[in-house]
C-alpha atoms as a PDB file:
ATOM      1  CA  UNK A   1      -0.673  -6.287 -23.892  1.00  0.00           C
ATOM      2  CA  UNK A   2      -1.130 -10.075 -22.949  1.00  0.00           C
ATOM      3  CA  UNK A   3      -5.674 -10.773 -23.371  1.00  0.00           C
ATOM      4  CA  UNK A   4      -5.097 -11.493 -19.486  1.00  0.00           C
ATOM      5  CA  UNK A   5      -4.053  -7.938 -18.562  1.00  0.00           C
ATOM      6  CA  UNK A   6      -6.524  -6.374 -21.008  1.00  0.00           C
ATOM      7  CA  UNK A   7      -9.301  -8.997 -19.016  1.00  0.00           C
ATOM      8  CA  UNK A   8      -7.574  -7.678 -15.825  1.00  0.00           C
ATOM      9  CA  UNK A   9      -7.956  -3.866 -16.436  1.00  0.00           C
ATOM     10  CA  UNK A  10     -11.455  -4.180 -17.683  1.00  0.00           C
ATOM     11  CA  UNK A  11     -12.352  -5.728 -14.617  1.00  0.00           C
ATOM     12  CA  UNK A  12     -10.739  -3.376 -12.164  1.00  0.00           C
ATOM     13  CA  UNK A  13     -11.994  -0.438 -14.239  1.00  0.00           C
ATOM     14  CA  UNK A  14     -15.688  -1.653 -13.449  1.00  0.00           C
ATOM     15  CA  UNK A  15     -14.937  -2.749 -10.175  1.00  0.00           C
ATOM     16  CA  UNK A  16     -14.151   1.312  -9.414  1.00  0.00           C
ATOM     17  CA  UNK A  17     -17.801   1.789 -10.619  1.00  0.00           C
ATOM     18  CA  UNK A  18     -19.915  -1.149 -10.062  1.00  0.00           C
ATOM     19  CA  UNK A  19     -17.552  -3.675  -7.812  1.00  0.00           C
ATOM     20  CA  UNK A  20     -17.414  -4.802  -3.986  1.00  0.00           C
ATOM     21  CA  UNK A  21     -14.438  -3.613  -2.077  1.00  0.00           C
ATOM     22  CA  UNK A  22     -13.347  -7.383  -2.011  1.00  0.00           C
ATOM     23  CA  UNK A  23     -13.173  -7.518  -5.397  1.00  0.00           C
ATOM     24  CA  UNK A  24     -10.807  -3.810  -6.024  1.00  0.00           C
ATOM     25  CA  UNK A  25      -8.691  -4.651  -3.223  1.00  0.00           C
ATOM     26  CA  UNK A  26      -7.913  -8.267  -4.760  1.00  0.00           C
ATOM     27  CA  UNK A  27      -7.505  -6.633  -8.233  1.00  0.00           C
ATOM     28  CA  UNK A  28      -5.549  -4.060  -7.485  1.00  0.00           C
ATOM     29  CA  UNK A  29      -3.235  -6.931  -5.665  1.00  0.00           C
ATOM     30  CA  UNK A  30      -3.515  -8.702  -9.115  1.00  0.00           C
ATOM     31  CA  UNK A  31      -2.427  -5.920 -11.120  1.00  0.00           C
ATOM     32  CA  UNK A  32       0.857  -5.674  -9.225  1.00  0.00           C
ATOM     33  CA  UNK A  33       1.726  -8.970 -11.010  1.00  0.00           C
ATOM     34  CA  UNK A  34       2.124  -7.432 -14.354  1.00  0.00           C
ATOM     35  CA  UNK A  35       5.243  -5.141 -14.012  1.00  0.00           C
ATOM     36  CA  UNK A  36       4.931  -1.734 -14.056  1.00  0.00           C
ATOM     37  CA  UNK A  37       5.821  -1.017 -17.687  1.00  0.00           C
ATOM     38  CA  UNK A  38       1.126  -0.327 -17.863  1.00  0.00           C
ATOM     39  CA  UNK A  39       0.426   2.967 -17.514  1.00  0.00           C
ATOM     40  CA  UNK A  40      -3.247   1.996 -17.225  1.00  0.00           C
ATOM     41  CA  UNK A  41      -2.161  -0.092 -14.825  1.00  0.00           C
ATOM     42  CA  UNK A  42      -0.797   2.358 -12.517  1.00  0.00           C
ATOM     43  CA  UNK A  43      -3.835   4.892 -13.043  1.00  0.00           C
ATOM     44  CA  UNK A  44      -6.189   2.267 -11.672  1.00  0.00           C
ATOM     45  CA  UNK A  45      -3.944   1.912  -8.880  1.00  0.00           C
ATOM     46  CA  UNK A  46      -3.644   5.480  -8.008  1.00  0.00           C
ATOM     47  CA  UNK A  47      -7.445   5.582  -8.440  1.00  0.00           C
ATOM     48  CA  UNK A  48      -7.814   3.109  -5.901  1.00  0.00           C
ATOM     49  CA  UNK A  49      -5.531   4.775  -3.580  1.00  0.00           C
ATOM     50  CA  UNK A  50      -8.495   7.185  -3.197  1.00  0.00           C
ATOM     51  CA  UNK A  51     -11.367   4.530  -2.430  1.00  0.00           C
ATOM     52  CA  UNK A  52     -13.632   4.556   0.577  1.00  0.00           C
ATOM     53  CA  UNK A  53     -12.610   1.369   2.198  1.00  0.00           C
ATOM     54  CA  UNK A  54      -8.769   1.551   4.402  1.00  0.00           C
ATOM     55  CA  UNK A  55      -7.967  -2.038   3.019  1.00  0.00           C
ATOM     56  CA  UNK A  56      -8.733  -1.441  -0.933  1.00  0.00           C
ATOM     57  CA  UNK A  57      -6.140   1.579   0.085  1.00  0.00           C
ATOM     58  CA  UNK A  58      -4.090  -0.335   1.708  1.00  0.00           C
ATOM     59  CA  UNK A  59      -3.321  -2.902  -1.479  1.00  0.00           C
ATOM     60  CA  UNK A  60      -3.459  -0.252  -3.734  1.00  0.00           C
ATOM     61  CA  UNK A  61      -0.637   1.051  -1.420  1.00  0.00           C
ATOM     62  CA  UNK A  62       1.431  -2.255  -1.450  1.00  0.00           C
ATOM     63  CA  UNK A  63       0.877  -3.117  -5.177  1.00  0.00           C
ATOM     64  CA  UNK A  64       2.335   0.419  -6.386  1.00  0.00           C
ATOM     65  CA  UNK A  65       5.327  -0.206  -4.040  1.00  0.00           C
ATOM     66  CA  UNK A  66       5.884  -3.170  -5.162  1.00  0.00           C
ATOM     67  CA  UNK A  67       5.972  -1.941  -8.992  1.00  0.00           C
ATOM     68  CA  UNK A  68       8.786   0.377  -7.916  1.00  0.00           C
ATOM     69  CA  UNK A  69       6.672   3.503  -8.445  1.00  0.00           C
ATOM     70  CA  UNK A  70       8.516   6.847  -7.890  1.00  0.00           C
ATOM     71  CA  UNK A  71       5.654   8.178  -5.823  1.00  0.00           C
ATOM     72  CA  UNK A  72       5.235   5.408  -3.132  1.00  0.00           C
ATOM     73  CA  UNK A  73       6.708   7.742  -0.274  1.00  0.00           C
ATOM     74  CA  UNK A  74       4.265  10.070  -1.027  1.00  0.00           C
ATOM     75  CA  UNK A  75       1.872   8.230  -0.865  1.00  0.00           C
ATOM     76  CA  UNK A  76       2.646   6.660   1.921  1.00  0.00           C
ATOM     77  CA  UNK A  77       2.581   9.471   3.918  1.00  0.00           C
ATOM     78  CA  UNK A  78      -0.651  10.568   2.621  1.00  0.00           C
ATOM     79  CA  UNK A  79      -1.940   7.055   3.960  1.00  0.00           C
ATOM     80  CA  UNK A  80      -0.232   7.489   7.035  1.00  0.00           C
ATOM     81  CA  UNK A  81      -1.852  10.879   7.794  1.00  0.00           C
ATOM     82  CA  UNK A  82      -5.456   9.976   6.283  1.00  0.00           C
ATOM     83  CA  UNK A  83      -7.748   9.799   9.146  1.00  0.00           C
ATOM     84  CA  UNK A  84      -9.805   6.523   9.401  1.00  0.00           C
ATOM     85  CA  UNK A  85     -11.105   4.356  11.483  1.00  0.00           C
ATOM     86  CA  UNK A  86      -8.575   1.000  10.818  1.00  0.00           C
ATOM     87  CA  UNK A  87      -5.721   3.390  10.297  1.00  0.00           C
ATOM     88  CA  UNK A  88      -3.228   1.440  12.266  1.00  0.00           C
ATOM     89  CA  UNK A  89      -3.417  -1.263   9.608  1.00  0.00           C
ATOM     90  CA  UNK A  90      -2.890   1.751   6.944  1.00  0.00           C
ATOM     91  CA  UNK A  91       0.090   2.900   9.059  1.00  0.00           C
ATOM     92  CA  UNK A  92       1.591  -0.473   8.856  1.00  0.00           C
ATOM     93  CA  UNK A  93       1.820  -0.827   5.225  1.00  0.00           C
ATOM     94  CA  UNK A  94       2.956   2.962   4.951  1.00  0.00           C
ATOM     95  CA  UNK A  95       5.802   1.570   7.287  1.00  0.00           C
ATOM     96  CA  UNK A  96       6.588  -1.730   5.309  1.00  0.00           C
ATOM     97  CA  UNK A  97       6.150   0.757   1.681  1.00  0.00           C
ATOM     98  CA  UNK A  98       8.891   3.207   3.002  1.00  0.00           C
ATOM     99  CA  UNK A  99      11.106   0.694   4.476  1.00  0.00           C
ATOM    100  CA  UNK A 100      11.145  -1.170   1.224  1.00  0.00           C
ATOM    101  CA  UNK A 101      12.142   2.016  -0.978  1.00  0.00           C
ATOM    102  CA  UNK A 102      14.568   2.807   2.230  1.00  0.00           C
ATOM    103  CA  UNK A 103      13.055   6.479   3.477  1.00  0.00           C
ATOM    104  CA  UNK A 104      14.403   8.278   5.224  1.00  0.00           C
ATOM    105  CA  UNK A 105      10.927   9.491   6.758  1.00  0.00           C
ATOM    106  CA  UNK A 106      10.654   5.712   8.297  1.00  0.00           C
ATOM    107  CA  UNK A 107      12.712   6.681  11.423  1.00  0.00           C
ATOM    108  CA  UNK A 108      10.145   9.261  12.352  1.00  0.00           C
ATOM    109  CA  UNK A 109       7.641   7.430  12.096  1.00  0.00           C
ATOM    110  CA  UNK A 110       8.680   4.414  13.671  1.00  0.00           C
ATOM    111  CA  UNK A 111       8.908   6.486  16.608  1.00  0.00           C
ATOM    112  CA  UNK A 112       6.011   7.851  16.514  1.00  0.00           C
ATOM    113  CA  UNK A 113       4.206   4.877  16.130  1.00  0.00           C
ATOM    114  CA  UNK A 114       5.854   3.177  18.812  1.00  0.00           C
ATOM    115  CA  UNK A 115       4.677   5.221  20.896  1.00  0.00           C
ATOM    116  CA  UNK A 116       0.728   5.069  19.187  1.00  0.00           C
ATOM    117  CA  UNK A 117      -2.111   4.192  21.305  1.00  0.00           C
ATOM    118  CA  UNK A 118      -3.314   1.180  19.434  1.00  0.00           C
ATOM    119  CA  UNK A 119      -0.873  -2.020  19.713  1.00  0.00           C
ATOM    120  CA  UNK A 120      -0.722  -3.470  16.658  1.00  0.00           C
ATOM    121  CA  UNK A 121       0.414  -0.707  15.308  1.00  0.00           C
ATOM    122  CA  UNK A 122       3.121  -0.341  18.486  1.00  0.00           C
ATOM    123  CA  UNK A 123       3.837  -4.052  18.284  1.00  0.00           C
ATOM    124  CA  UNK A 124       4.488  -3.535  14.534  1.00  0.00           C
ATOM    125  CA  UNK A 125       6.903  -0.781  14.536  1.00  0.00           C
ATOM    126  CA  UNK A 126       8.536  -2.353  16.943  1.00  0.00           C
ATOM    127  CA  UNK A 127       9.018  -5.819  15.014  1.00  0.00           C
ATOM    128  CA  UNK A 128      10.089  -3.451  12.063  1.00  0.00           C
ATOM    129  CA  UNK A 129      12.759  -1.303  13.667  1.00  0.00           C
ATOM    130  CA  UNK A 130      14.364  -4.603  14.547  1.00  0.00           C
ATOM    131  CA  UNK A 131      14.491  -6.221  11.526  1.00  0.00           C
ATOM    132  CA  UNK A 132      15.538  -2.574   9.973  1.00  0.00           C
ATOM    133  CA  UNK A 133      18.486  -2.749  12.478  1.00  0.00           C
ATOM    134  CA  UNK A 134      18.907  -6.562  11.945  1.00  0.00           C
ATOM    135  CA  UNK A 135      19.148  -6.289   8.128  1.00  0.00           C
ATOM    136  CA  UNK A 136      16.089  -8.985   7.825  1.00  0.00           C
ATOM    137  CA  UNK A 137      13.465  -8.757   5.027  1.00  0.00           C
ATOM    138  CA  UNK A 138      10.203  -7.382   6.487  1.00  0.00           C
ATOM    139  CA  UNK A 139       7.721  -9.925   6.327  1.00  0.00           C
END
C-alpha cells in the first residue's frame, strides 16, 4: 500500500468520527482514485454510503461505481428509495450509477422519474434516456 493511500484511509477513517461532511464527501471521491483492489478502501466507502448528509452519499455512491463494485445496483436503489430532503440529486447519481453498469432497472426508473415532481430530476432523466438511446457517454 503506497504511504499516500495509507495517509488517505487514515484520514477518511477519522473524518467518519471527527470530520465535516465536506471533508468525507471529498475523501470518499479521493479514494475512488486508488483502484479497487483496497478492501479498506471499499469498507469506508460503504460506511459512507450510510452518512447523514445526501451529498457525502451521493460520492460515496459514484466512487464505488466507479471502482466497478458488484453491489453498485443495489445500492443504487437503496439511494434511490432513501427518503431525504435533496433526493432528486441522490436519484440522479442512482441513474448515472446504473446506466454505467447497464441495469436493467434504469428503464423503470427513468420513467418514473420523468414523470417526478421536482425538475431537475425530470430534466435529468430526460437528458439521460437520450443519450442512453443515442449511445453518448453520460456526462
Amino acid at each position: 500500500m503506497s504511504p499516500s493511500l495509507e495517509l488517505l484511509l487514515h484520514l477518511t477513517s477519522a473524518s467518519i468520527e471527527f470530520g465535516e461532511p465536506d471533508a468525507r464527501s471529498q475523501l470518499a471521491a479521493m479514494l475512488s482514485l486508488h483502484g479497487p483492489d483496497h478492501p479498506e478502501s471499499l469498507r469506508l466507502l460503504r460506511i459512507l454510503m450510510q452518512d447523514d448528509n445526501e451529498y457525502v452519499r451521493r460520492m460515496s455512491l459514484k466512487a464505488l461505481a466507479h471502482l466497478g463494485t458488484p453491489d453498485v445496483e443495489e445500492l443504487a436503489l437503496e439511494a434511490w428509495n432513501r427518503p431525504d430532503p435533496n433526493q432528486q440529486y441522490a436519484r440522479m447519481m442512482a441513474l448515472t450509477c446504473l446506466q454505467q453498469i447497464g441495469s436493467s432497472k434504469l428503464e423503470g426508473l427513468l420513467t418514473e422519474a420523468e414523470g417526478d415532481e421536482q425538475q431537475y430530476l425530470r430534466q435529468y432523466a430526460q437528458r439521460l434516456r437520450k443519450k442512453v438511446h443515442q449511445g453518448t457517454p453520460v456526462d
